[in-house]
C-alpha atoms as a PDB file:
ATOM      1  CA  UNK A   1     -47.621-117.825 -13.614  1.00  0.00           C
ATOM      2  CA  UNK A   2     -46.402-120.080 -16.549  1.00  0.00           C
ATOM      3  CA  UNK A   3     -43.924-122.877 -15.412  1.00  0.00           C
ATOM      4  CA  UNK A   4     -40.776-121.855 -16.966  1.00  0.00           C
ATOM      5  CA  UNK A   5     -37.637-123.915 -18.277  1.00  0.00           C
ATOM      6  CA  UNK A   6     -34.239-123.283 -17.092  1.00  0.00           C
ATOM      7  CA  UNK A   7     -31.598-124.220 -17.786  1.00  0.00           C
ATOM      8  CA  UNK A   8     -27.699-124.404 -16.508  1.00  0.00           C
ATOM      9  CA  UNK A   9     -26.226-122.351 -18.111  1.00  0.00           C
ATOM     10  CA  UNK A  10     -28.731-119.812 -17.899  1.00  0.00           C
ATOM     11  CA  UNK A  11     -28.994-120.004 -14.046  1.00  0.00           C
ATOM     12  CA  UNK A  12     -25.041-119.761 -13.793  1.00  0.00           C
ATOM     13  CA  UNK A  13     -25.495-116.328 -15.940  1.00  0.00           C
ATOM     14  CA  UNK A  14     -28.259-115.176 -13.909  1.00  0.00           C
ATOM     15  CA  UNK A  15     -26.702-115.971 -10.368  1.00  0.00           C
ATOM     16  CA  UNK A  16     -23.531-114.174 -11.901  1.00  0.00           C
ATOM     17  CA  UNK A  17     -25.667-111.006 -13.291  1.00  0.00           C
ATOM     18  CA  UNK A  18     -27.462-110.930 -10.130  1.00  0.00           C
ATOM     19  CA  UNK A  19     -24.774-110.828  -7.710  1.00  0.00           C
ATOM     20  CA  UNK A  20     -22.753-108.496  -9.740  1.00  0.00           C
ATOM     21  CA  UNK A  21     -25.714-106.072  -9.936  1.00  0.00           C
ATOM     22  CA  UNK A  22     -27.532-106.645  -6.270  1.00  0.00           C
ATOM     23  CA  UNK A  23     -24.734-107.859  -4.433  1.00  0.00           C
ATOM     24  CA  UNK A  24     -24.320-111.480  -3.116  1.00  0.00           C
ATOM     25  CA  UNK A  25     -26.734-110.943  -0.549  1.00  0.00           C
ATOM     26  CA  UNK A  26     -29.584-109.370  -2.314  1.00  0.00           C
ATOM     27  CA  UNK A  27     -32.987-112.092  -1.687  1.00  0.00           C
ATOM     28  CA  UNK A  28     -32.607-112.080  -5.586  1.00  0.00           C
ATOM     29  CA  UNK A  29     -29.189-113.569  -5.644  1.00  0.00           C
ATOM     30  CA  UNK A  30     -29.335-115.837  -3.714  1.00  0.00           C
ATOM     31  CA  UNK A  31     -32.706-117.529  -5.367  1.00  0.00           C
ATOM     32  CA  UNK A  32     -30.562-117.830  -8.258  1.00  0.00           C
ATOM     33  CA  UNK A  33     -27.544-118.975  -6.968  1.00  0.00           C
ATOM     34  CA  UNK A  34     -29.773-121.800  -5.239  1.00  0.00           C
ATOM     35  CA  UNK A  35     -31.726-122.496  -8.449  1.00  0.00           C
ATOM     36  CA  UNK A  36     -28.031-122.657  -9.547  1.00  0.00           C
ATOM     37  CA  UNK A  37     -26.540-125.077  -7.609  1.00  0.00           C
ATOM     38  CA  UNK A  38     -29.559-126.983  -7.503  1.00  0.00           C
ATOM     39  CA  UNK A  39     -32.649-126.510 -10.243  1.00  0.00           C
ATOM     40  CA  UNK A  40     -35.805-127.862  -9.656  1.00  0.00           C
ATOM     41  CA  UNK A  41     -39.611-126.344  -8.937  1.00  0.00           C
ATOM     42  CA  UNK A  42     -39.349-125.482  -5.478  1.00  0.00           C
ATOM     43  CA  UNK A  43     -35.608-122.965  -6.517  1.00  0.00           C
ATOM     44  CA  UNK A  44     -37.367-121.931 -10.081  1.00  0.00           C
ATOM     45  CA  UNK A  45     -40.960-120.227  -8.275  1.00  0.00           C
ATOM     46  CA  UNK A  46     -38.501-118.734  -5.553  1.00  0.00           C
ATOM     47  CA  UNK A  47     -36.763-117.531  -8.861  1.00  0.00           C
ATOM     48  CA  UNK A  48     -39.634-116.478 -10.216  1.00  0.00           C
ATOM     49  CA  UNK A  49     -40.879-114.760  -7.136  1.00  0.00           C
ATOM     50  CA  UNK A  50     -37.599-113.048  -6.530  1.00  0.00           C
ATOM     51  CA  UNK A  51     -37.484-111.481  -9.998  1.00  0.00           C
ATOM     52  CA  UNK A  52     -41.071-110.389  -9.884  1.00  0.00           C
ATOM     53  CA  UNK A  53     -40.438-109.150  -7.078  1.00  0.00           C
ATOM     54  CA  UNK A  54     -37.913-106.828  -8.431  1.00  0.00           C
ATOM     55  CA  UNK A  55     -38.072-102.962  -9.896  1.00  0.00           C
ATOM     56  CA  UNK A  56     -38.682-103.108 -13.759  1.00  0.00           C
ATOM     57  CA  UNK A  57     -35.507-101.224 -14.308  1.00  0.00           C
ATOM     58  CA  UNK A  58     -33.354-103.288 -12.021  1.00  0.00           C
ATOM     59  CA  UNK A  59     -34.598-106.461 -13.476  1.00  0.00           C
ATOM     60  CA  UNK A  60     -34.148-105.320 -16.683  1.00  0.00           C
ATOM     61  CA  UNK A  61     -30.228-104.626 -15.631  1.00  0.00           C
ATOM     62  CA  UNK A  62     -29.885-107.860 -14.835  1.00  0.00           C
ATOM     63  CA  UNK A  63     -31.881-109.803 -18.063  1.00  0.00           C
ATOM     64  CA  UNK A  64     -29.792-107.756 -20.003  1.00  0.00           C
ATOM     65  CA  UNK A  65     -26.645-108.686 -18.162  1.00  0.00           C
ATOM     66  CA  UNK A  66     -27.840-111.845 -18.241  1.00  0.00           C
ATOM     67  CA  UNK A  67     -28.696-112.338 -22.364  1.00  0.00           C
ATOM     68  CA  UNK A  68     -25.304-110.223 -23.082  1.00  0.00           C
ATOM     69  CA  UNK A  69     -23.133-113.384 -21.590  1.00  0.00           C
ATOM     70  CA  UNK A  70     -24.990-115.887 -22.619  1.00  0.00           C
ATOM     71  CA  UNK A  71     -24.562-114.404 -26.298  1.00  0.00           C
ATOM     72  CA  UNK A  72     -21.426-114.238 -26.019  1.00  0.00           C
ATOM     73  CA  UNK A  73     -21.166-117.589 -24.814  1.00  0.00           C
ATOM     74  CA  UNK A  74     -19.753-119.690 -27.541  1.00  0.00           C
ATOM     75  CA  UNK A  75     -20.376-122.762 -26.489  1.00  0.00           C
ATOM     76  CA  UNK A  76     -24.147-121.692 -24.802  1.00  0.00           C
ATOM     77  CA  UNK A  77     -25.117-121.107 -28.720  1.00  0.00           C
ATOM     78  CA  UNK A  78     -23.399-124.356 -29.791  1.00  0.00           C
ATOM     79  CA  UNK A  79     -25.886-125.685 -26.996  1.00  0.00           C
ATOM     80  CA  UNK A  80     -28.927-124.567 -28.517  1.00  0.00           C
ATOM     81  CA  UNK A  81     -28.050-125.930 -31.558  1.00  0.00           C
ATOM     82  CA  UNK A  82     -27.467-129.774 -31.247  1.00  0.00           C
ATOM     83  CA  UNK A  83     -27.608-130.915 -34.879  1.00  0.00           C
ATOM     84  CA  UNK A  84     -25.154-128.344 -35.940  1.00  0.00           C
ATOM     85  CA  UNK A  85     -22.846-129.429 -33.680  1.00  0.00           C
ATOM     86  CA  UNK A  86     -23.509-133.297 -34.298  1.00  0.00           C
ATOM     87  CA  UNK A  87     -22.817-132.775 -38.124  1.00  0.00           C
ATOM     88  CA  UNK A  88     -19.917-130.699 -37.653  1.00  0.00           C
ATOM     89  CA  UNK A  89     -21.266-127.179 -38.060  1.00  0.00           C
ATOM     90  CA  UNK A  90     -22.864-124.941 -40.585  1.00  0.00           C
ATOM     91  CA  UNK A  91     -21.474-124.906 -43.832  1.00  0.00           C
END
């Protein structure tokens, strides 16, 4: 397994997502509301193991989920781009 980067906003998405799709008790949901509330190694491999331990489709409901409101997320683009938003945007 490659160690994998998250990051805030994406765990708030993916808690959200998750809960939404598997309910707030789902195994799942909670790893990423607890990677959520509190990111580190230990809450990003129970992330890991949760979603790999998910069905293809139902994990693919929830990436999707996921990626749909973080693209929509304003600000979460602004956040990937930090020298646009230093120089006062694209021109």
């Amino acid at each position: 397994m490659m160690p994998f980067a998250f990051d805030a906003r994406f765990l708030a998405a993916l808690a959200a997502q998750a809960e939404a799709a598997l309910g707030a008790d789902h195994p799942m949901a909670r790893a990423a509301a607890m990677a959520a509330e509190s990111p580190g190694p230990q809450q990003a491999a129970a992330l890991q193991s949760a979603l790999d331990g998910l069905s293809d489709p139902m994990r693919d409901v929830v990436m999707q989920a996921t990626h749909r409101q973080l693209r929509e997320d304003l600000g979460a683009i602004w956040a990937q781009l930090p020298g646009a938003a230093q120089s006062g945007g694209m021109h």
